[in-house]
Protein backbone atom coordinates (compact mmCIF):
# COMPACT_ATOMS: atom_id res chain seq x y z
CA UNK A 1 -59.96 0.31 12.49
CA UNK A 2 -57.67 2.21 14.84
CA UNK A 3 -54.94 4.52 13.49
CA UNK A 4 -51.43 4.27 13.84
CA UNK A 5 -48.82 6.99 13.63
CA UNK A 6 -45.06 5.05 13.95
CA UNK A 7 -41.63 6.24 13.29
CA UNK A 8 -38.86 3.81 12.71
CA UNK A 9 -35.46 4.25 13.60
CA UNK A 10 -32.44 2.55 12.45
CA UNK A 11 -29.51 3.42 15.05
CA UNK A 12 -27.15 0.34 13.98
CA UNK A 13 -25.20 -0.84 11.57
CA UNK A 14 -26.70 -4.51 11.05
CA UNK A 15 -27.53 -5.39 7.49
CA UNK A 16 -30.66 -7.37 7.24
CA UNK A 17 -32.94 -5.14 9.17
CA UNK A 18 -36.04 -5.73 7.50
CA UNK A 19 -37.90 -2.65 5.49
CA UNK A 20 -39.52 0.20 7.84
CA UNK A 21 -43.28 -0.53 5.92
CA UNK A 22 -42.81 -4.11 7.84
CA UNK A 23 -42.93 -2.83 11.09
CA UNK A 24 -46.03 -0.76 10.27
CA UNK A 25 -47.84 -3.98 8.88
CA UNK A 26 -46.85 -5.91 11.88
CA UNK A 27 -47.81 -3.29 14.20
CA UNK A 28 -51.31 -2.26 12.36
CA UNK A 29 -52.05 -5.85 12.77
CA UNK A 30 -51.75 -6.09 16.37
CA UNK A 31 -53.11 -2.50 17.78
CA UNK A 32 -56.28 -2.34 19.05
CA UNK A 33 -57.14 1.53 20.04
CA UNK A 34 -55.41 4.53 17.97
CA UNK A 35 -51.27 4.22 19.45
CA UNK A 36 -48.83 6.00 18.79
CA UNK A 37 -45.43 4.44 18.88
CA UNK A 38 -41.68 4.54 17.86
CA UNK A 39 -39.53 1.33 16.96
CA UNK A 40 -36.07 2.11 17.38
CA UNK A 41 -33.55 -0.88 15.96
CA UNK A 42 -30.46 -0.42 18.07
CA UNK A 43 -26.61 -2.22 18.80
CA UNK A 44 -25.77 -4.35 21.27
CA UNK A 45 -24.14 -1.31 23.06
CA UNK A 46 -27.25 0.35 23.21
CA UNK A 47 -29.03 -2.23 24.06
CA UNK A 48 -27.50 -3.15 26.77
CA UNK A 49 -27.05 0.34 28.24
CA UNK A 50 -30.96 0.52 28.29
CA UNK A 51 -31.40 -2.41 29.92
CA UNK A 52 -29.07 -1.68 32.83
CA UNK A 53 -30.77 1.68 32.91
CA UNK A 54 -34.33 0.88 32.92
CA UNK A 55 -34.52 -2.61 34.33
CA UNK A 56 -31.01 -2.44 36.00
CA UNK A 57 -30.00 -6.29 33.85
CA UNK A 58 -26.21 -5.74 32.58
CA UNK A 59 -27.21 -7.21 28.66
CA UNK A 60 -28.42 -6.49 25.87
CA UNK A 61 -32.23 -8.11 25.89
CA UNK A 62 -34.03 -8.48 22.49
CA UNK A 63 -36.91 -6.10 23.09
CA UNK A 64 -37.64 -3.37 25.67
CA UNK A 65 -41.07 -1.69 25.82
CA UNK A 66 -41.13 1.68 27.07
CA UNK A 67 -44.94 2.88 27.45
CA UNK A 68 -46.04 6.77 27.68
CA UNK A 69 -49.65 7.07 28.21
CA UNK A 70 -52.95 5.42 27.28
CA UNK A 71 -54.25 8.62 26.93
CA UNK A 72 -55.98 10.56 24.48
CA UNK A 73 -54.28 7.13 22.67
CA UNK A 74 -51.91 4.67 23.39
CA UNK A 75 -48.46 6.29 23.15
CA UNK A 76 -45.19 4.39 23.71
CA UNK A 77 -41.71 3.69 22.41
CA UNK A 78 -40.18 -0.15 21.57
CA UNK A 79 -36.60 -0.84 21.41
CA UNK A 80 -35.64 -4.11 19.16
CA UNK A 81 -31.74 -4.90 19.60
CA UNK A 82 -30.99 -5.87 16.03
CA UNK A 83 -28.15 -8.07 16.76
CA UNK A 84 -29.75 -9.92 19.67
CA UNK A 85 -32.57 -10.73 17.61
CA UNK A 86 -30.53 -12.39 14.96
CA UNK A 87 -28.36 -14.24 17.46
CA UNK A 88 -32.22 -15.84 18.69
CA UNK A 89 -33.22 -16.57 15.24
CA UNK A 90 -30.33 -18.21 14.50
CA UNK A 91 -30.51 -20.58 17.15
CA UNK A 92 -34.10 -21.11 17.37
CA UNK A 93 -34.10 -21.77 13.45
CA UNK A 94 -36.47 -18.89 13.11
CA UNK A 95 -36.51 -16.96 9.83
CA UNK A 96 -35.05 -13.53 11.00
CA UNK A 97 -38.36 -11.39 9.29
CA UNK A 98 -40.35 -13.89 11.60
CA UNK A 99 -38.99 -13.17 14.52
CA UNK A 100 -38.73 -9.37 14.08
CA UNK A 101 -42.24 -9.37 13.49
CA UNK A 102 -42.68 -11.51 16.55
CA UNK A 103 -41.03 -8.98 18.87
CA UNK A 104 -42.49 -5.61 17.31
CA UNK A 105 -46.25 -7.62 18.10
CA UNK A 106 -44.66 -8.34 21.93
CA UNK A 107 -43.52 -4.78 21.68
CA UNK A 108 -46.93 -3.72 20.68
CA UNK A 109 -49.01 -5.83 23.25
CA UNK A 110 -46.78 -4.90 26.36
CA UNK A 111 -47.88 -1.07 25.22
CA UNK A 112 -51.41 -2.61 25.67
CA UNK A 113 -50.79 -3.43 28.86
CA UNK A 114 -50.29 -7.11 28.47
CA UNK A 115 -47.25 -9.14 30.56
CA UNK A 116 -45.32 -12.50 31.04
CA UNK A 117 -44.20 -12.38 34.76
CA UNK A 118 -47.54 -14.58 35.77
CA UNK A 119 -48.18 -17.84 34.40
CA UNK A 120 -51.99 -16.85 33.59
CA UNK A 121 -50.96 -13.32 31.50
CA UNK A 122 -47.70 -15.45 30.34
CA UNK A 123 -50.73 -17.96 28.70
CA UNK A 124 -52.91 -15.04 27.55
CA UNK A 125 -50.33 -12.44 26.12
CA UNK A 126 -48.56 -15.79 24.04
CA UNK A 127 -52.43 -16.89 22.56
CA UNK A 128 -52.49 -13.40 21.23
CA UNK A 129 -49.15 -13.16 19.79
CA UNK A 130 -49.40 -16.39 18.09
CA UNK A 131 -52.46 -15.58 16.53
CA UNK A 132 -51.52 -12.24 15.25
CA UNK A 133 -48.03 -13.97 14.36
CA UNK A 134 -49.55 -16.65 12.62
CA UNK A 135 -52.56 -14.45 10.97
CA UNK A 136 -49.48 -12.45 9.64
CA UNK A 137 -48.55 -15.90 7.87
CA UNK A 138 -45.70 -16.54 10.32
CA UNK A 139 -45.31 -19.91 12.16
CA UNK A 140 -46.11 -20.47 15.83
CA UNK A 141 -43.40 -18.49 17.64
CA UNK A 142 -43.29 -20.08 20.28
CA UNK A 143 -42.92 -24.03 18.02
CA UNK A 144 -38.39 -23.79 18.64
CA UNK A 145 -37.47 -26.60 16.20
């Protein structure tokens, strides 16, 4: 089984941020080599200035994948904005601890190398969230009722 070393930051305010040990279950179930990573939970403000930053898009996005190196291990930093990610699961009528686990396993598999801007890795890179998502006991993410 690969090892994990994470560190979980908190930098906002938002209340129902779930537990830190959640984010290690989610993300020990969808490494594959050792990886070291840090989650960092931000505002909207800092969400936002990140994405104009890094990806030059004036909003906050719900997660941003920022990856080191793949060597000697996977190394690599994920940014969740908390209060975009509540917004979503809101209107997708997602439980919020769904979706947050939803985005740390995107998070995880875009440090693996995995992507959505082709149709064929958009197929792939879904088929493995959903089935660590749904091995997790989480619905389908991708199923918006």
């Amino acid at each position: 089984m690969p090892k994990l070393h994470i560190t979980t930051q908190i930098a906002c305010e938002q209340a129902d941020i779930p537990p830190k040990n959640l984010f290690r279950k989610w993300a020990l179930t969808a490494i594959r080599v050792d990886t070291e990573v840090t989650i960092r939970i931000v505002d909207e403000a800092e969400g936002r200035a990140l994405n104009k930053a890094y990806r030059g898009k004036d909003y906050a996005t719900n997660v941003l994948t920022f990856p080191i190196t793949e060597e000697p291990h996977l190394m690599g930093d994920i940014v969740i904005c908390a209060p975009v990610v509540a917004s979503e699961a809101l209107a997708q009528h997602k439980p919020l601890v769904a979706h947050y686990a939803h985005l740390t396993v995107h998070g995880i598999l875009h440090l693996h190398g995995y992507d959505h801007e082709i149709e064929a890795q958009a197929t792939l890179m879904e088929g493995l969230e959903t089935a660590i998502i749904t091995k997790l006991g989480y619905a389908n993410p991708y199923l918006i009722t």
